[in-house]
Protein backbone atom coordinates (compact mmCIF):
# COMPACT_ATOMS: atom_id res chain seq x y z
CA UNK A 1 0.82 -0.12 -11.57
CA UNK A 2 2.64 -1.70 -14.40
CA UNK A 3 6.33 -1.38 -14.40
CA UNK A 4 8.24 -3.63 -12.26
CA UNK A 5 11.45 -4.89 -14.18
CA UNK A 6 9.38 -6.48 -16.93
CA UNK A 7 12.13 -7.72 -18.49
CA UNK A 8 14.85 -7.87 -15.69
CA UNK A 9 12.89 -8.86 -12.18
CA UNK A 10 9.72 -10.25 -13.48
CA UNK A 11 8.96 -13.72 -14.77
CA UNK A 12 6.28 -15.92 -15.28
CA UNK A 13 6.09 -19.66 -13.65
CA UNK A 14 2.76 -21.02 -14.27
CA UNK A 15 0.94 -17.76 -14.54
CA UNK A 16 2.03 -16.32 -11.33
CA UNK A 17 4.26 -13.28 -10.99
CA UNK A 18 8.10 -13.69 -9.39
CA UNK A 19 9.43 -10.53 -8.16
CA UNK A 20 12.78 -9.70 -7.12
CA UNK A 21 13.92 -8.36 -3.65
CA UNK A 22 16.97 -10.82 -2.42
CA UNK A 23 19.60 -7.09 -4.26
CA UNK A 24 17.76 -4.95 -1.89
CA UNK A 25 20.44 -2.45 -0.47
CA UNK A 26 18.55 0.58 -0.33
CA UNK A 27 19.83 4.07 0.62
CA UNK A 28 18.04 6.95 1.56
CA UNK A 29 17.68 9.03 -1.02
CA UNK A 30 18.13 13.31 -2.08
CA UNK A 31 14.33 13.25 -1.62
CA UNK A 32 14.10 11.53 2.03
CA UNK A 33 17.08 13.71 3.40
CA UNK A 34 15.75 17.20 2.20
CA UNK A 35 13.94 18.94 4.86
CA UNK A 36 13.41 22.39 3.33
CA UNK A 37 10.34 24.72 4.53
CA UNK A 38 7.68 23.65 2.51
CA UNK A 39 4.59 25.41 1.94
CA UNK A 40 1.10 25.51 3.42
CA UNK A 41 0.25 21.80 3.93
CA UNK A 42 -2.98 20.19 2.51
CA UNK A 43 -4.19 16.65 2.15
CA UNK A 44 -5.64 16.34 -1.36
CA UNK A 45 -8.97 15.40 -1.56
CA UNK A 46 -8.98 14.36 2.47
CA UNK A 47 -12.27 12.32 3.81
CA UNK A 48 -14.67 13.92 6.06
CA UNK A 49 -16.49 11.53 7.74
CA UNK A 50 -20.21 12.50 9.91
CA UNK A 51 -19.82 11.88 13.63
CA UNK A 52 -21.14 8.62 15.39
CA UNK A 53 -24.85 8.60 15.44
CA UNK A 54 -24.81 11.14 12.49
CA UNK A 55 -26.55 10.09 9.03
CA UNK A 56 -24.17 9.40 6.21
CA UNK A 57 -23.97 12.46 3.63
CA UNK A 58 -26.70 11.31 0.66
CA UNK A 59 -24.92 13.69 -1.36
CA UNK A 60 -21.46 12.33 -1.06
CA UNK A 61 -22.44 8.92 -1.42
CA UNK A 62 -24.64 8.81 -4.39
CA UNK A 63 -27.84 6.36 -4.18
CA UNK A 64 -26.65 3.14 -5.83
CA UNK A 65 -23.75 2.76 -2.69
CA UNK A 66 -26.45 0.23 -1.45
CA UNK A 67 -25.86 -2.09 -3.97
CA UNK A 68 -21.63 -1.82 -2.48
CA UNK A 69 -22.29 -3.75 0.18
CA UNK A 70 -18.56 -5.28 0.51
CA UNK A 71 -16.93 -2.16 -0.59
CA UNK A 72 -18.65 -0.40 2.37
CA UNK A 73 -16.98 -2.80 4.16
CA UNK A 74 -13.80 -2.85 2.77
CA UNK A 75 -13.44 0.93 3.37
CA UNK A 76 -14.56 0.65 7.13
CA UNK A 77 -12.29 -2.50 7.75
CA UNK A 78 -9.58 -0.93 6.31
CA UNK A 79 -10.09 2.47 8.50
CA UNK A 80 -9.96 -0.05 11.27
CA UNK A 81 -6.60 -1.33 10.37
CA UNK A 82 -7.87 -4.71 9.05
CA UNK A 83 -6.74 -3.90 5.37
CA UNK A 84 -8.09 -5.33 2.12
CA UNK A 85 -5.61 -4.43 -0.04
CA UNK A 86 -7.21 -3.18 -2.76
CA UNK A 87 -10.90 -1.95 -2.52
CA UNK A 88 -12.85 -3.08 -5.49
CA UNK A 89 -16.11 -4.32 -4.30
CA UNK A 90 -15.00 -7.82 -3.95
CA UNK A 91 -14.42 -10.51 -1.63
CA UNK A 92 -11.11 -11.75 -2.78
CA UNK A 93 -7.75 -12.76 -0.66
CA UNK A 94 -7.04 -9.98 0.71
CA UNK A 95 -10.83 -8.84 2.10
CA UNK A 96 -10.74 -12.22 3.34
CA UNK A 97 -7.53 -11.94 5.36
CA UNK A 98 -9.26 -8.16 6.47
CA UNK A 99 -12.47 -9.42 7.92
CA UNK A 100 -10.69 -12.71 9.75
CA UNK A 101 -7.93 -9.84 11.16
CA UNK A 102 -11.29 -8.39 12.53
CA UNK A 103 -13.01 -11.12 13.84
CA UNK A 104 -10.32 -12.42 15.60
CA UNK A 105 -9.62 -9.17 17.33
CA UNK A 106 -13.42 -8.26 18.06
CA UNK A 107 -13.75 -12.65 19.44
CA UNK A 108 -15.86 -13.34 16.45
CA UNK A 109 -15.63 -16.44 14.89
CA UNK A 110 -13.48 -16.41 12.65
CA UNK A 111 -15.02 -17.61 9.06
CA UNK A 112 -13.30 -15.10 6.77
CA UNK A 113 -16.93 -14.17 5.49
CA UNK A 114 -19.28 -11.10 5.85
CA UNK A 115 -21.10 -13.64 7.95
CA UNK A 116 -24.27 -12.00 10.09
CA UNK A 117 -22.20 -11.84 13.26
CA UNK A 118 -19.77 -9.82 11.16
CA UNK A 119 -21.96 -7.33 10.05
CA UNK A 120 -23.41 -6.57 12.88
CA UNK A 121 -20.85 -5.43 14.27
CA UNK A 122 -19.31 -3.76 11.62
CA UNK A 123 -22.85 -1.70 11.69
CA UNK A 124 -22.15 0.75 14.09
CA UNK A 125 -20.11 2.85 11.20
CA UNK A 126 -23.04 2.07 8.82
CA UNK A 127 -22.59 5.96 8.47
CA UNK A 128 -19.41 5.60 6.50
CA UNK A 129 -20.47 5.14 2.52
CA UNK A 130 -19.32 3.01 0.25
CA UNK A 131 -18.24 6.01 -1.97
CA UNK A 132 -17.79 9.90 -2.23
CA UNK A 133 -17.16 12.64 -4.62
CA UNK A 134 -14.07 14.42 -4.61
CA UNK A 135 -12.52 17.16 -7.15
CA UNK A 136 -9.24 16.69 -8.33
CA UNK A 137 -6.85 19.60 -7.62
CA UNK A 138 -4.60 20.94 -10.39
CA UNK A 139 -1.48 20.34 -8.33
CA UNK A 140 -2.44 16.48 -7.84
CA UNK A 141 -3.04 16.57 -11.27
CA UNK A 142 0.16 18.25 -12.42
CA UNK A 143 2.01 14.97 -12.21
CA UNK A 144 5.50 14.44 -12.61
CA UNK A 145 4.03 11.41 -14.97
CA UNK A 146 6.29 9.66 -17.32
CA UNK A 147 6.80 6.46 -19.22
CA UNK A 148 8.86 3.85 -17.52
CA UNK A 149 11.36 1.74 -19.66
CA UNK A 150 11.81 -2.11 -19.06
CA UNK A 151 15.98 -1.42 -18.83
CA UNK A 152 17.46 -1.14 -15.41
CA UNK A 153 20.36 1.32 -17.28
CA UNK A 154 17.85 3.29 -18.55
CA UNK A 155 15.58 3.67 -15.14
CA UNK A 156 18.88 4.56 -13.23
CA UNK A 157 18.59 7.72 -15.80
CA UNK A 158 15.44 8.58 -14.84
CA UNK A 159 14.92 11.90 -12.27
CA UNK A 160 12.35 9.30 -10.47
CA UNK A 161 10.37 6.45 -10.71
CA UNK A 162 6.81 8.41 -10.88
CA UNK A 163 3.66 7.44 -11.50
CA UNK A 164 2.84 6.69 -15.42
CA UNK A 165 -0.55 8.30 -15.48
CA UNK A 166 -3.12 10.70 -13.41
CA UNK A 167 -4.94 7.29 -13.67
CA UNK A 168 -2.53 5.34 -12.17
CA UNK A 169 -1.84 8.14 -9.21
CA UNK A 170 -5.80 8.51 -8.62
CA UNK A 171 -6.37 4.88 -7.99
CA UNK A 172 -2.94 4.86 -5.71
CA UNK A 173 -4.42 7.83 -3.17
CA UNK A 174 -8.26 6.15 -3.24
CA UNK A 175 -6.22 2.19 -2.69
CA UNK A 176 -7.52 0.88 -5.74
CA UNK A 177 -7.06 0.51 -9.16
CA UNK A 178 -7.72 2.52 -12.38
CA UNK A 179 -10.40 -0.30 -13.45
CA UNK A 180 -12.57 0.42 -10.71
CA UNK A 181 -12.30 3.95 -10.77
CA UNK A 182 -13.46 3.92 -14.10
CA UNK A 183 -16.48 1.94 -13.30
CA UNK A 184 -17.18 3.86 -10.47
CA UNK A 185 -17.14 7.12 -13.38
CA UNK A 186 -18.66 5.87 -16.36
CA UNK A 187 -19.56 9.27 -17.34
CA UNK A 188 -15.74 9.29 -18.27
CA UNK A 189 -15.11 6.34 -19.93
CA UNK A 190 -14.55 8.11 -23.05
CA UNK A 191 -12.14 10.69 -21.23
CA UNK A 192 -9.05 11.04 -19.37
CA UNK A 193 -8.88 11.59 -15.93
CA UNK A 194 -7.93 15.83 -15.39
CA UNK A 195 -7.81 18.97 -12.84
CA UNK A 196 -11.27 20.36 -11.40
CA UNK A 197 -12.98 17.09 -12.43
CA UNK A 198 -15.23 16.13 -9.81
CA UNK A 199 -15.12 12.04 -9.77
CA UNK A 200 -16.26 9.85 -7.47
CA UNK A 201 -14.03 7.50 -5.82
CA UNK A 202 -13.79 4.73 -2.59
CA UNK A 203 -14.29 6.62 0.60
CA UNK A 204 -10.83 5.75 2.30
CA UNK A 205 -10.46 6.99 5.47
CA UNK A 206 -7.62 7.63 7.94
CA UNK A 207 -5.96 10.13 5.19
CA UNK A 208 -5.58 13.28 7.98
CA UNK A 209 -2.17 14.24 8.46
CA UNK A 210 -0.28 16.81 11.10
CA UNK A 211 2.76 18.11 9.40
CA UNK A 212 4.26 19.23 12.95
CA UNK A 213 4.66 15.06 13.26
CA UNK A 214 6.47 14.92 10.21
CA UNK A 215 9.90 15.86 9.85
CA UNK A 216 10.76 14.47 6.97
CA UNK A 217 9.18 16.47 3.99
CA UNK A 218 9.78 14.01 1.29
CA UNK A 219 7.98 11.57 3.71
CA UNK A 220 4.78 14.03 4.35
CA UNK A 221 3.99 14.62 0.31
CA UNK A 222 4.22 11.01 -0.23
CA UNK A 223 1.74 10.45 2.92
CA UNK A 224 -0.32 12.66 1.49
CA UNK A 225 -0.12 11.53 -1.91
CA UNK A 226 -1.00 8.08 -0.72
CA UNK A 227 -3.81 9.00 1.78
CA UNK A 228 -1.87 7.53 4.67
CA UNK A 229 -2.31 9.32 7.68
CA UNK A 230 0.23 9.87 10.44
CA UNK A 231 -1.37 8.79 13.58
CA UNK A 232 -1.08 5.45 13.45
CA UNK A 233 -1.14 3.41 16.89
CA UNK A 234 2.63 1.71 18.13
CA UNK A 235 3.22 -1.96 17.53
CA UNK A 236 5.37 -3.98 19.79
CA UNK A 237 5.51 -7.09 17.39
CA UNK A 238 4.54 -8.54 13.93
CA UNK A 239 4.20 -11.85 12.64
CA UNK A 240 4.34 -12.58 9.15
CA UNK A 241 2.98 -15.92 8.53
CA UNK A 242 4.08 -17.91 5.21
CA UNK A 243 1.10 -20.35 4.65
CA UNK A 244 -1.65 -17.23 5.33
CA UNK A 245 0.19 -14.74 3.32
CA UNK A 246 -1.02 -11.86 5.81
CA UNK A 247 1.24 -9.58 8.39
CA UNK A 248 -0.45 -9.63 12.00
CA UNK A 249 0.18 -6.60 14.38
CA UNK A 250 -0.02 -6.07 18.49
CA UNK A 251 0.40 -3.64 20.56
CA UNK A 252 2.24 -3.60 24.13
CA UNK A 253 -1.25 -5.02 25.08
CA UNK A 254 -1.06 -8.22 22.81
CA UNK A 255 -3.57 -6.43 21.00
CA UNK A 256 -3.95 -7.49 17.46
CA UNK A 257 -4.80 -3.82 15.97
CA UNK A 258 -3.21 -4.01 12.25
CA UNK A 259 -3.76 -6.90 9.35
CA UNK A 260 -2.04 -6.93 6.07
CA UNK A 261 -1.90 -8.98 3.35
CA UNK A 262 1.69 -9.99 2.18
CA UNK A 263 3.46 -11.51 -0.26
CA UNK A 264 6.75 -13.97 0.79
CA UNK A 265 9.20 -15.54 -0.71
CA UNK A 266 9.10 -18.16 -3.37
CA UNK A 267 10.44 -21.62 -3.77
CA UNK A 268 14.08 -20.43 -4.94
CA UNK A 269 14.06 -17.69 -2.24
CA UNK A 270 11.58 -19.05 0.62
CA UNK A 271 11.11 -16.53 3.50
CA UNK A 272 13.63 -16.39 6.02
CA UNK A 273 11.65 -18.30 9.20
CA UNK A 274 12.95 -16.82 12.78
CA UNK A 275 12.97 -14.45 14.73
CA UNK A 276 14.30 -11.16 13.39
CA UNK A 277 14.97 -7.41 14.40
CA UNK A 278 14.14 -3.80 12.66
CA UNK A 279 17.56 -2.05 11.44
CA UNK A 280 16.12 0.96 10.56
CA UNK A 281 13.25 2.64 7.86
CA UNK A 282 14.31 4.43 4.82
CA UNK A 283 11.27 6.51 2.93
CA UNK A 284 11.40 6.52 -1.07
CA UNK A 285 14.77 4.98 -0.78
CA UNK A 286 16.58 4.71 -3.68
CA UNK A 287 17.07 0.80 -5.05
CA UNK A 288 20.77 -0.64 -5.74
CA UNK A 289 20.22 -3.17 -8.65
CA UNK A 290 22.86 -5.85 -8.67
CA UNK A 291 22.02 -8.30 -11.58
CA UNK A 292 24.46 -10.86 -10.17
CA UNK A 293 22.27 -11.34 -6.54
CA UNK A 294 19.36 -12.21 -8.64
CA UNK A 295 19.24 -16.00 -10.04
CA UNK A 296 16.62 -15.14 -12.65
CA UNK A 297 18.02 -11.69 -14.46
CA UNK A 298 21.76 -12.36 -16.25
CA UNK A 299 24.54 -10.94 -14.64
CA UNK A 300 25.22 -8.81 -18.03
CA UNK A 301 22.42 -6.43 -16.77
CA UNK A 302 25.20 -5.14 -14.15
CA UNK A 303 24.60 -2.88 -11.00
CA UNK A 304 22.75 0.08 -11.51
CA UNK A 305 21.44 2.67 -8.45
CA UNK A 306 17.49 3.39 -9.47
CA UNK A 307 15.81 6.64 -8.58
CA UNK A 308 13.00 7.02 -5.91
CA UNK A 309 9.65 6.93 -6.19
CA UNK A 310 5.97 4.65 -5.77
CA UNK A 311 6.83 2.93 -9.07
CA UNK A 312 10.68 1.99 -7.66
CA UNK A 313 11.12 -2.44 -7.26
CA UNK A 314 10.02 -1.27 -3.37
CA UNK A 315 7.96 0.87 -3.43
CA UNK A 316 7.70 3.74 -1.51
CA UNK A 317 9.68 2.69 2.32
CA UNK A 318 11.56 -0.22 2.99
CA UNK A 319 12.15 -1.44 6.47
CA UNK A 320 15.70 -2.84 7.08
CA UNK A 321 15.54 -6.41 8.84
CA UNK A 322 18.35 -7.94 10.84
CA UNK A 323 18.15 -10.45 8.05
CA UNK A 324 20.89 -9.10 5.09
CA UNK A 325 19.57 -8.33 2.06
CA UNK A 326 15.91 -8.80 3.63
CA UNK A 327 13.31 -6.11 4.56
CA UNK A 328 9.26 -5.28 4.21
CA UNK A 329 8.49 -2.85 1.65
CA UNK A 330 5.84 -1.58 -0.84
CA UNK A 331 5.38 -2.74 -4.39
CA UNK A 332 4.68 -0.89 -7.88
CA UNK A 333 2.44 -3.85 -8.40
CA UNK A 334 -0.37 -3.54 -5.54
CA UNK A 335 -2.75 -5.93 -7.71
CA UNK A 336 0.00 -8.65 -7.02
CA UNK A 337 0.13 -9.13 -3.56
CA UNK A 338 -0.80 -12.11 -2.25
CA UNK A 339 -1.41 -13.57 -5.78
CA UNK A 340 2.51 -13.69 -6.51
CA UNK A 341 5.47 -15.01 -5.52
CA UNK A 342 8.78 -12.91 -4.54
CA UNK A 343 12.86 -13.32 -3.53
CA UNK A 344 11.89 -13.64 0.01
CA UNK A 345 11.06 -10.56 1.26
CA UNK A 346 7.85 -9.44 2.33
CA UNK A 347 6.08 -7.11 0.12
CA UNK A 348 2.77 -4.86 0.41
CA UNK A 349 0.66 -1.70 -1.16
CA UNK A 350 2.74 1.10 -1.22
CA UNK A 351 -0.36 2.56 1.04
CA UNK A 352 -0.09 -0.36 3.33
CA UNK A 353 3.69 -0.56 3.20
CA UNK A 354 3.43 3.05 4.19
CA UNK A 355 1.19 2.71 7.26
CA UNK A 356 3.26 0.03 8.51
CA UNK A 357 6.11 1.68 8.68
CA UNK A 358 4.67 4.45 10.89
CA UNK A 359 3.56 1.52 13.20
CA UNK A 360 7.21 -0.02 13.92
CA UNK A 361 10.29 0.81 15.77
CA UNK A 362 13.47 -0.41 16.13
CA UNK A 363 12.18 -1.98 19.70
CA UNK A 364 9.68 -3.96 17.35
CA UNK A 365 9.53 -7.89 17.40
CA UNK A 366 9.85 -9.16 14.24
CA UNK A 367 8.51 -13.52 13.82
CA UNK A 368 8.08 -14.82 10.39
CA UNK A 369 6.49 -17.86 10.68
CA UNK A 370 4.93 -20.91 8.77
């Protein structure tokens, strides 16, 4: 995504991103508290992965997935709860952070490489490709899309904060980016993105969703929208750790079963070390933007109350911390986490943002740590 504040919450100190968070009073918004019947639910363009022991689909998976060796494993990791952020085919920060999350929790050593021990044992879902083909329904398609302006006054007069493009939804749902969807469809280099195309895409996993667990509606379409299921296992704490840039989660067990990466805090606005408790969740909140709380933006940019939506300054949920004006949220900027700086609070994909939040409770430890 590409509209975060350009001009008001972003600047640029030495190359690297700052994002603002340290004005976040969010409120739940007209789209979180409606809870109208809604209509026959469906996932758009849900996985369907072969049983254990079963061979992998040759047809969804198209012949060249050998040669995505690391985006294989990037989509199993991630289906594992060991997240790589973004799934591109590469071994960047984030993978990195994945495959140590899984090694530590599988008593691995833990090198942060697709070492030999590694995958081996990521081989038993060697039946989950790299890839698969998907058509793209008409209703996914439909949008709303719309041009985001840089002005806080003029976002606040905006219906929502939607996606900008089909592009930029497409890569959202599949956790990736529009780059490497293109590459992944050369056939369409030339042409938009549109309804009843059948493109192929990262096989993400874990996008099955019962609507009787949902009672928020608002909630559900975004799940679906992001391919973010709803079964997702309980978490008794997290620790978000400063120098590794990644949020660690356990069970009642001590069970490490979740790793994301995160980005925290900055030099001006370092992240608030301790011990801290969850408030509350708000889904697609709405954003109150106080110019005065930030010490990059002027004050003469004033308080304005932004709409929802994945392309809002958090995202798509924001968890309430004990901390004041601190919480873990999503980002319109998924391609900046962990390479980027922000005003202290802790910030992730709006998918993994998303699957967090149906991990925690208000009984769950929060520690951010050094």
């Amino acid at each position: 995504m590409s509209r975060l504040f350009k001009a008001a919450l972003a600047l640029s100190i030495a190359g690297v991103a700052v994002t603002a968070c340290q004005s976040e009073k969010t409120t739940p918004s007209a789209k979180e508290s409606q809870a109208a019947a809604a209509p026959a639910f469906v996932v758009p363009m849900a996985s369907n992965d072969p049983a254990p022991g079963q061979p992998a689909d040759p047809n969804s998976s198209g012949g060249e997935d050998a040669a995505r060796p690391v985006m294989q494993a990037q989509v199993v990791l991630e289906r594992l709860g060991f997240s790589p952020g973004i799934i591109d085919g590469k071994t960047g920060i984030s993978t990195t952070n994945a495959v140590s999350g899984f090694q530590k929790a599988n008593d691995l050593p833990v090198t942060g490489k697709l070492d030999d021990p590694t995958m081996q044992a990521l081989a038993r879902w060697s039946n989950i490709t790299a890839t698969r083909l998907v058509t793209i329904p008409q209703d996914f398609a439909r949008g709303p899309f719309m041009a985001l302006p840089d002005d806080p006054a003029k976002q606040a007069a905006l219906p929502e904060m939607a996606h900008t493009s089909l592009d930029e939804k497409l890569a959202e749902r599949f956790h990736t980016t529009p780059e490497v969807l293109r590459g992944l469809n050369p056939q369409l280099q030339d042409a938009p993105f549109a309804a009843d195309q059948q493109i192929r895409v990262p096989n993400i996993g874990g996008d099955r969703i019962d609507p009787d667990n949902v009672d928020n509606k608002g909630w559900l379409a975004t799940l679906a929208t992001l391919g973010v299921s709803d079964a997702q296992p309980d978490v008794a704490r997290i620790v978000v750790s400063k120098s590794k840039g990644t949020l660690e989660a356990y069970d009642k067990a001590d069970k490490l079963v979740a790793v994301f990466t995160v980005t925290t805090g900055s030099e001006k606005d370092p992240l608030p070390l301790g011990a801290w408790k969850i408030n509350g969740k708000s889904y697609n909140p709405e954003f109150s933007y106080d110019a005065s709380l930030f010490w990059d933006v002027p004050d003469s940019k004033g308080e304005h109350l932004l709409p929802p939506g994945p392309n809002g300054p958090v995202g798509v949920v924001w968890i309430d911390l004990s901390k004041e004006h601190y919480g873990i949220h999503g980002t319109p900027e998924p391609q900046t986490i962990g390479r980027a700086e922000s005003h202290g609070c802790v910030r992730l994909t709006n998918w993994d943002a998303a699957r967090l939040a149906q991990m925690v409770s208000g009984s769950t430890k929060v520690s951010f740590v050094r």
